[in-house]
PDB file of N, CA and C in Angstrom:
ATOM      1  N   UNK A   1      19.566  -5.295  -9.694  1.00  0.00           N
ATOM      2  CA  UNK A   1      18.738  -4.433  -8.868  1.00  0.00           C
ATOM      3  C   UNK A   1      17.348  -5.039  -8.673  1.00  0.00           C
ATOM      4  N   UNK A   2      17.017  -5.884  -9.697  1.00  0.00           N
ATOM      5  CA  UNK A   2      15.700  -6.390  -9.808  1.00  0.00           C
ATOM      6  C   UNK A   2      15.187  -7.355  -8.158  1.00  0.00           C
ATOM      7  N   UNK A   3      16.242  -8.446  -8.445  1.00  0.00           N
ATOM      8  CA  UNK A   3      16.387  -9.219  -7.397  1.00  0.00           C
ATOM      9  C   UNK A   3      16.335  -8.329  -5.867  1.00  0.00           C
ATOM     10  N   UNK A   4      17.057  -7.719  -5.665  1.00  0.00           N
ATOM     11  CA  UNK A   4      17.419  -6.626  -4.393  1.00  0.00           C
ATOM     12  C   UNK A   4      15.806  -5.764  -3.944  1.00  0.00           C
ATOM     13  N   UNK A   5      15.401  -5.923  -4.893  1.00  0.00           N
ATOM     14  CA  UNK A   5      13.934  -5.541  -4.835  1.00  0.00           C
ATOM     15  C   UNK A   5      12.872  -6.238  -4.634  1.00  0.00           C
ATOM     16  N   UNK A   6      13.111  -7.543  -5.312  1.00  0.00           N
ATOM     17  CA  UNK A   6      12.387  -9.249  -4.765  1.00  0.00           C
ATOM     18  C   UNK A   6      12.564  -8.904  -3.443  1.00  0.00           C
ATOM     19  N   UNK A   7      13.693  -9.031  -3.408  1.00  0.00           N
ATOM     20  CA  UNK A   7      14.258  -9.893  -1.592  1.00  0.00           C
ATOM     21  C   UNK A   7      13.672  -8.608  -0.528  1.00  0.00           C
ATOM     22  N   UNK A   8      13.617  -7.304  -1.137  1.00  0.00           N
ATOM     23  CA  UNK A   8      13.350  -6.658  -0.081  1.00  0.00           C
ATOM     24  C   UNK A   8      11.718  -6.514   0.454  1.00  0.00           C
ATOM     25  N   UNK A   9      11.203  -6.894  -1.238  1.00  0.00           N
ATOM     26  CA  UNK A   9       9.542  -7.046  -1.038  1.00  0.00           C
ATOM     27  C   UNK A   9       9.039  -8.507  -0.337  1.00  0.00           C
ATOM     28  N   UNK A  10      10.172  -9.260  -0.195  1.00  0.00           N
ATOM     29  CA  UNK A  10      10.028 -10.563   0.872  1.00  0.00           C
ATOM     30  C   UNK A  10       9.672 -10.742   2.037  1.00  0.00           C
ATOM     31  N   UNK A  11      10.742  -9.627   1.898  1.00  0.00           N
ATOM     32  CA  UNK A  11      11.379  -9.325   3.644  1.00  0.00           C
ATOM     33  C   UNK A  11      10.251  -8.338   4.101  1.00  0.00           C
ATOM     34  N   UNK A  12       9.934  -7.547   3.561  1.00  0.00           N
ATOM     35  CA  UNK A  12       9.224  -6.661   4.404  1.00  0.00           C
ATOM     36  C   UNK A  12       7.692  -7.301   4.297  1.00  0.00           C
ATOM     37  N   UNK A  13       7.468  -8.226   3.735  1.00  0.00           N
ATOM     38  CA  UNK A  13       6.143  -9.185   3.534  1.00  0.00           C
ATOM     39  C   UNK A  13       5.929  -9.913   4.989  1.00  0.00           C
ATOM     40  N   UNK A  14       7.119 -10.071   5.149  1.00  0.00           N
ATOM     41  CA  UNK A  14       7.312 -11.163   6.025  1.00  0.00           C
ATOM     42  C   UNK A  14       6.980 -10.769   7.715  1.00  0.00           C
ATOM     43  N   UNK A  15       7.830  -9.636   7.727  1.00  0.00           N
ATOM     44  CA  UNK A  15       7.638  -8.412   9.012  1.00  0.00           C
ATOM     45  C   UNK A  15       6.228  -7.937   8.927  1.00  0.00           C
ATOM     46  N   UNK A  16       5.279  -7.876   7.857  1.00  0.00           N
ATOM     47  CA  UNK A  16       3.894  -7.290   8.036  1.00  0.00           C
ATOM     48  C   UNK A  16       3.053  -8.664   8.622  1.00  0.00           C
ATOM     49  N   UNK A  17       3.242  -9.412   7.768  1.00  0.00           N
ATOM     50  CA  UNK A  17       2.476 -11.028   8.363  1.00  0.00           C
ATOM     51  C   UNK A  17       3.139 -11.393  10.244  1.00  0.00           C
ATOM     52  N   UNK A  18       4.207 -11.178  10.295  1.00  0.00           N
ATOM     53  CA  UNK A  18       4.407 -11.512  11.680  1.00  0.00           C
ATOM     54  C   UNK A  18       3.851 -10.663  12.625  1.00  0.00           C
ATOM     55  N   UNK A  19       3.849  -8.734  12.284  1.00  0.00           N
ATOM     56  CA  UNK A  19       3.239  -8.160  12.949  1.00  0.00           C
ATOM     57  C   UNK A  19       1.667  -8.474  13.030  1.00  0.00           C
ATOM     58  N   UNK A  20       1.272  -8.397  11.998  1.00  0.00           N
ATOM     59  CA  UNK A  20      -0.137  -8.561  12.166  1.00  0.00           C
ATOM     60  C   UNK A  20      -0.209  -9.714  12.988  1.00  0.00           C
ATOM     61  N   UNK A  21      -0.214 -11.285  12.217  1.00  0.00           N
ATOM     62  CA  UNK A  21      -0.445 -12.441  13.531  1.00  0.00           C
ATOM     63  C   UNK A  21      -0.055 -12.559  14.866  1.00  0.00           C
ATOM     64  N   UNK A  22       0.578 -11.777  15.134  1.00  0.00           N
ATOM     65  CA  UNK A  22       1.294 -11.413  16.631  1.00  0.00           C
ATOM     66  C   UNK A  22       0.081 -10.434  17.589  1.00  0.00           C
ATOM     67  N   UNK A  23      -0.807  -9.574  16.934  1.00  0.00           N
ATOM     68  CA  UNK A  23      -1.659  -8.718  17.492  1.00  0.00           C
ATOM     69  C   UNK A  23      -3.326  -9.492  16.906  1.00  0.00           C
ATOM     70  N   UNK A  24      -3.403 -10.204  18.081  1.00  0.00           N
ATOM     71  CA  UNK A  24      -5.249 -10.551  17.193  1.00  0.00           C
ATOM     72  C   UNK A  24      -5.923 -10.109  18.385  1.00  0.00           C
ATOM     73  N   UNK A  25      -6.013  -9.746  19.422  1.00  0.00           N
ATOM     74  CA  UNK A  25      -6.226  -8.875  20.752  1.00  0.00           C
ATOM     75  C   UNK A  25      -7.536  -8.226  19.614  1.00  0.00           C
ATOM     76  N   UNK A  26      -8.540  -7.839  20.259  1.00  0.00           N
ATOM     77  CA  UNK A  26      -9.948  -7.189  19.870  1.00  0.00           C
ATOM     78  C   UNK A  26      -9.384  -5.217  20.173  1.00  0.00           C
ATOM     79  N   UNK A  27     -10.135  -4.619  19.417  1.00  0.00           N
ATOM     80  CA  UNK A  27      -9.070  -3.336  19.678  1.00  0.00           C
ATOM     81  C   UNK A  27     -10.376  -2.055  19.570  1.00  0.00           C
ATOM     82  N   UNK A  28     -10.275  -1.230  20.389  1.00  0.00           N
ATOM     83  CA  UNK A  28     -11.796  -0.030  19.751  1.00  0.00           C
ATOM     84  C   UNK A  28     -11.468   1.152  18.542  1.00  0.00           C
ATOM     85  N   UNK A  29     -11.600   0.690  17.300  1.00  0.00           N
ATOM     86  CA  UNK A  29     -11.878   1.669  16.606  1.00  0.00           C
ATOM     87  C   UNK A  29     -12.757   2.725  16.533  1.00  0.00           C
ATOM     88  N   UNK A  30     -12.358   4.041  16.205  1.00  0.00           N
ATOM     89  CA  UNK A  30     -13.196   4.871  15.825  1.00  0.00           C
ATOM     90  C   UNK A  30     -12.342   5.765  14.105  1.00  0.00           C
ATOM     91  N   UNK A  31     -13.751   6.039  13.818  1.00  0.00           N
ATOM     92  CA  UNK A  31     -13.348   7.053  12.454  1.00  0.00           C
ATOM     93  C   UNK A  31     -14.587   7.331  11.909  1.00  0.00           C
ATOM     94  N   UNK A  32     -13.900   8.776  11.576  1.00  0.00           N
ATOM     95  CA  UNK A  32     -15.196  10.148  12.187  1.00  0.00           C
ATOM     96  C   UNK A  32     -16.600  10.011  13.127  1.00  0.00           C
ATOM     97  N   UNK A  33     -17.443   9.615  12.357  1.00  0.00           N
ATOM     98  CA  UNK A  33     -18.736   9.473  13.671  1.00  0.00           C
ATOM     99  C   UNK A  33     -18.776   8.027  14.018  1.00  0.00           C
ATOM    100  N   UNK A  34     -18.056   6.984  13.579  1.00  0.00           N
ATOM    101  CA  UNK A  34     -18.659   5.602  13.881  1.00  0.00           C
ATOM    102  C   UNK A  34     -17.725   5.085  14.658  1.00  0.00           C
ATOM    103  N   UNK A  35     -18.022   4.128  15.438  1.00  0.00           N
ATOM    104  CA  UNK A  35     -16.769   3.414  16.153  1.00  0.00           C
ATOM    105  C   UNK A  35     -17.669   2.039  16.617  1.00  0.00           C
ATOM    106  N   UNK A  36     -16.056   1.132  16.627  1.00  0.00           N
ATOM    107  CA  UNK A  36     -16.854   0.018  16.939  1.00  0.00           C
ATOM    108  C   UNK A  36     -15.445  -0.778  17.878  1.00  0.00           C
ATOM    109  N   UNK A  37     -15.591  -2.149  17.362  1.00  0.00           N
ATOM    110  CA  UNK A  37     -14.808  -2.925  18.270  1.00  0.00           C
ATOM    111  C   UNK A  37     -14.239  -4.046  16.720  1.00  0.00           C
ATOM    112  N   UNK A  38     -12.611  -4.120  16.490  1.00  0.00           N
ATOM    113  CA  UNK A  38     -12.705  -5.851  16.084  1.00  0.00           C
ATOM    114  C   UNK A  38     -11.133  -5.905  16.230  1.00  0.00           C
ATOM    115  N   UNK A  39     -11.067  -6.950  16.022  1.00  0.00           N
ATOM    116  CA  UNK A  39      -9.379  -7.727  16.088  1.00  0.00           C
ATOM    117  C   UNK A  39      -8.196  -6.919  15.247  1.00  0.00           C
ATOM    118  N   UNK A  40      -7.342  -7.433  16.085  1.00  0.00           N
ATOM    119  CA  UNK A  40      -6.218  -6.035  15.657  1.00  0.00           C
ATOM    120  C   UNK A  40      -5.767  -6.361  14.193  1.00  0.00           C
ATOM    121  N   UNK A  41      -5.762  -7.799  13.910  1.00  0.00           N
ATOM    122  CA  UNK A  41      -5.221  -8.789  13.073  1.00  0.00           C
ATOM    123  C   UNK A  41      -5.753  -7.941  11.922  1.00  0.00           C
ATOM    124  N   UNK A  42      -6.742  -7.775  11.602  1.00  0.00           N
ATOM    125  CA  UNK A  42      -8.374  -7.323  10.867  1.00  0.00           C
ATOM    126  C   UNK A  42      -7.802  -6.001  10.427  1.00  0.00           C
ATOM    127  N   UNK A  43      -7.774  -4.786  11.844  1.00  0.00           N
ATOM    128  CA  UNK A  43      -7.177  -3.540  11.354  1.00  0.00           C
ATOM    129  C   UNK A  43      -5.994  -3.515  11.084  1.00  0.00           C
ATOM    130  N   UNK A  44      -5.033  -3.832  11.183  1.00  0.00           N
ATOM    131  CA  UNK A  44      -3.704  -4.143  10.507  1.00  0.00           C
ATOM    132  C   UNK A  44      -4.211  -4.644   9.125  1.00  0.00           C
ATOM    133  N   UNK A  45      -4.476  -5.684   8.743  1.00  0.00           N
ATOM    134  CA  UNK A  45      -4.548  -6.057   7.471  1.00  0.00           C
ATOM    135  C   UNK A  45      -5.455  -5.382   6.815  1.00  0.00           C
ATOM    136  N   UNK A  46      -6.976  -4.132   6.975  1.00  0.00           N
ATOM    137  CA  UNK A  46      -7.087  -3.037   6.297  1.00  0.00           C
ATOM    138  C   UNK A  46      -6.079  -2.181   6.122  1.00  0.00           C
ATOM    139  N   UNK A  47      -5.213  -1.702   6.627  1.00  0.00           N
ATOM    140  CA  UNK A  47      -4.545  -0.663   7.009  1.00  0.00           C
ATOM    141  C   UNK A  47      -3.454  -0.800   6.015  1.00  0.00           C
ATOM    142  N   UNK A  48      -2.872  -2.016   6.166  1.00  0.00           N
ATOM    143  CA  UNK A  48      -1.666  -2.813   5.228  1.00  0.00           C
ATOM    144  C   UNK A  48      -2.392  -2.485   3.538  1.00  0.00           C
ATOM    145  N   UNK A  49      -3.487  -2.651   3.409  1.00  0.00           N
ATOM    146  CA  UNK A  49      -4.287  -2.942   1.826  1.00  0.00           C
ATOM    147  C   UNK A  49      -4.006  -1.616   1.703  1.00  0.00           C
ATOM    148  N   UNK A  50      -4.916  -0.720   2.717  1.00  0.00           N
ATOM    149  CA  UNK A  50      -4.866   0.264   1.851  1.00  0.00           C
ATOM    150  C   UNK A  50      -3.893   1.577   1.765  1.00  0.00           C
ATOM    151  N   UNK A  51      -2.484   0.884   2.239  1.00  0.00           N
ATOM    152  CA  UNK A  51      -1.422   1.420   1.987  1.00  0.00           C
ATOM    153  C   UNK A  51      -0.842   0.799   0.868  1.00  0.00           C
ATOM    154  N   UNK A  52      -1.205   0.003   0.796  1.00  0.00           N
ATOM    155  CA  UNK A  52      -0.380  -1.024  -0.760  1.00  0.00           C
ATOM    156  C   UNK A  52      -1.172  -0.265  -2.102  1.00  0.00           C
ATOM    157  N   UNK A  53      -2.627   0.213  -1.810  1.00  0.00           N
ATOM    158  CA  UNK A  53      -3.752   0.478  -2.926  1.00  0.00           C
ATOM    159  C   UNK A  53      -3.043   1.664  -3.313  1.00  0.00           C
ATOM    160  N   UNK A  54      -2.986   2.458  -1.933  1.00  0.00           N
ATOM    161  CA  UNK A  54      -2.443   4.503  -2.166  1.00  0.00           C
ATOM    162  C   UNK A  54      -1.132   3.937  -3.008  1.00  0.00           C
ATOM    163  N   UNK A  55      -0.383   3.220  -2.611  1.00  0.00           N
ATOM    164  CA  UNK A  55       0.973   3.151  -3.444  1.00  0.00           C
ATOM    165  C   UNK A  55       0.985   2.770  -5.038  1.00  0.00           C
ATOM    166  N   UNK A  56       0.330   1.720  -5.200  1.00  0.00           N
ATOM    167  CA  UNK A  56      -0.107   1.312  -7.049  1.00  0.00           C
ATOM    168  C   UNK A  56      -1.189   2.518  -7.362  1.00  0.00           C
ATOM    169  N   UNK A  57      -1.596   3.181  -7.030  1.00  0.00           N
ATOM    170  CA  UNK A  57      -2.730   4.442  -7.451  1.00  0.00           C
ATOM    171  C   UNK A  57      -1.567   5.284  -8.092  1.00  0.00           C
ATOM    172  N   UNK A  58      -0.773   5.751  -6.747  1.00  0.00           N
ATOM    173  CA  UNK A  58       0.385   7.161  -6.955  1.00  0.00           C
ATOM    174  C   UNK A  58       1.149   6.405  -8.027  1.00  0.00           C
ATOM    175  N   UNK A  59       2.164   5.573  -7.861  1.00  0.00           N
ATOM    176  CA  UNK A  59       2.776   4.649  -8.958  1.00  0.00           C
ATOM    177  C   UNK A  59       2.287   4.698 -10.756  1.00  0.00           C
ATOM    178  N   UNK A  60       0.972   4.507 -10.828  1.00  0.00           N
ATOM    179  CA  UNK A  60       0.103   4.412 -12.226  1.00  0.00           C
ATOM    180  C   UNK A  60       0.023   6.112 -12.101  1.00  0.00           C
ATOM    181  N   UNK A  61       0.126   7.063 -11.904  1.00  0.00           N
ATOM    182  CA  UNK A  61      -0.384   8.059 -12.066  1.00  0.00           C
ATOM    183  C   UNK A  61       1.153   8.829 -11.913  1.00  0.00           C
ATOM    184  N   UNK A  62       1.663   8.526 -11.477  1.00  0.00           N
ATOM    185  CA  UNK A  62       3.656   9.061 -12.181  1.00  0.00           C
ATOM    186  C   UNK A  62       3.644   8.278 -13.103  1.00  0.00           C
ATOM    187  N   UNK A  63       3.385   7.040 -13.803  1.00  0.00           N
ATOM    188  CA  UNK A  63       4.133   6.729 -14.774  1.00  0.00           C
ATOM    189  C   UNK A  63       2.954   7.376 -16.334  1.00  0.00           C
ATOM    190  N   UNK A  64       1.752   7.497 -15.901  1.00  0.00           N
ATOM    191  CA  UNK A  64       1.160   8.232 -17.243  1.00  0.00           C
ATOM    192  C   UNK A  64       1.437   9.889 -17.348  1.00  0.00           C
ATOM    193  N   UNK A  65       2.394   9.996 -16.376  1.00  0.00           N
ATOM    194  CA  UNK A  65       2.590  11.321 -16.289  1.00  0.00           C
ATOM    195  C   UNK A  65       3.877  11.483 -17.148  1.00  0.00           C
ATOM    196  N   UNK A  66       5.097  10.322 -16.598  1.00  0.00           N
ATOM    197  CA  UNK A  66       6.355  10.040 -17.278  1.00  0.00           C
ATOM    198  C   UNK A  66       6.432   9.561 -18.527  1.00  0.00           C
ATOM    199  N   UNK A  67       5.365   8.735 -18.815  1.00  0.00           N
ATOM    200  CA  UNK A  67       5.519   7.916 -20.186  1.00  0.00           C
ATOM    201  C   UNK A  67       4.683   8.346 -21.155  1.00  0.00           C
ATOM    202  N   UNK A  68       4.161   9.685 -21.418  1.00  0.00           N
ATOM    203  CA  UNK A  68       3.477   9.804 -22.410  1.00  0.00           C
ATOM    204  C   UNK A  68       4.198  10.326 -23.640  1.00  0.00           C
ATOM    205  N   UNK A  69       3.840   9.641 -24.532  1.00  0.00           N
ATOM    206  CA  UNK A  69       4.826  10.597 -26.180  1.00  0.00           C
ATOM    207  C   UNK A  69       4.481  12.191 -25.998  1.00  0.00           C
ATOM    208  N   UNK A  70       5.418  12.419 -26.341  1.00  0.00           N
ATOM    209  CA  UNK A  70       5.655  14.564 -26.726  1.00  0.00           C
ATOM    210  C   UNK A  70       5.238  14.490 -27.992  1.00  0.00           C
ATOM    211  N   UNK A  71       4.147  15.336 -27.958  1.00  0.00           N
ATOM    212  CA  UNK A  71       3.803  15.409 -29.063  1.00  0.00           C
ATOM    213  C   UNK A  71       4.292  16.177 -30.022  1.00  0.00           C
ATOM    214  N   UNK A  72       4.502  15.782 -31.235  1.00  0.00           N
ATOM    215  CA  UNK A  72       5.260  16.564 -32.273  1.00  0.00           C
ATOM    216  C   UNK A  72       5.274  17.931 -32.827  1.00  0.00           C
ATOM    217  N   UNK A  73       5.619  18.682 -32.840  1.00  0.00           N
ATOM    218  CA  UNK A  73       5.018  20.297 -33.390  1.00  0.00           C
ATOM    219  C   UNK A  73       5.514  20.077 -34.605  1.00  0.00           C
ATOM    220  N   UNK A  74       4.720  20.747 -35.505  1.00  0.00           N
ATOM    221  CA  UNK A  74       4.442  21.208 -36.617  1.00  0.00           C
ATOM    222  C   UNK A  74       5.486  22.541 -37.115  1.00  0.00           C
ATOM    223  N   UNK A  75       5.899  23.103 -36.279  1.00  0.00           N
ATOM    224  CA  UNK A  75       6.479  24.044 -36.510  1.00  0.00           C
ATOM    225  C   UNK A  75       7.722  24.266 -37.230  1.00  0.00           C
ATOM    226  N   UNK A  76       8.503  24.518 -38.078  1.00  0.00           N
ATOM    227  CA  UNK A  76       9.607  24.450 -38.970  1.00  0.00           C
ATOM    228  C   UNK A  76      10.838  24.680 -37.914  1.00  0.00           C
TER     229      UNK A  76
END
């Protein structure tokens, strides 16, 4: 299963790098009051990070949820 999980984190590596280098076109952002102008390449590859960041955040925060010892009771 390990491998199947390599190959799929390859593959879908591979489809983000082609999308992104495929779009470098200048593009108008906005978000909330500011807006500006830059390459699509640029917002794709923020966009990509900080979907990878939300995912290892949620990830570390199920597993201290899953992996903590039960604590022992005292109780007879």
């Amino acid at each position: 299963m390990r491998i199947v999980k390599q190959v799929l984190l390859v593959v879908v590596g591979m489809f983000l790098a082609i999308v992104i280098l495929q779009n470098t076109a200048p593009v108008r952002v906005q978000f909330l009051w500011m807006s500006g102008q830059m390459a699509t390449v640029l917002l794709l590859f923020l966009t990509a990070a900080a979907g990878f960041t939300m995912g290892v955040i949620v990830t570390l925060l199920l597993q201290g949820k899953t992996h903590r010892p039960h604590e022992e009771s005292d109780a007879p």
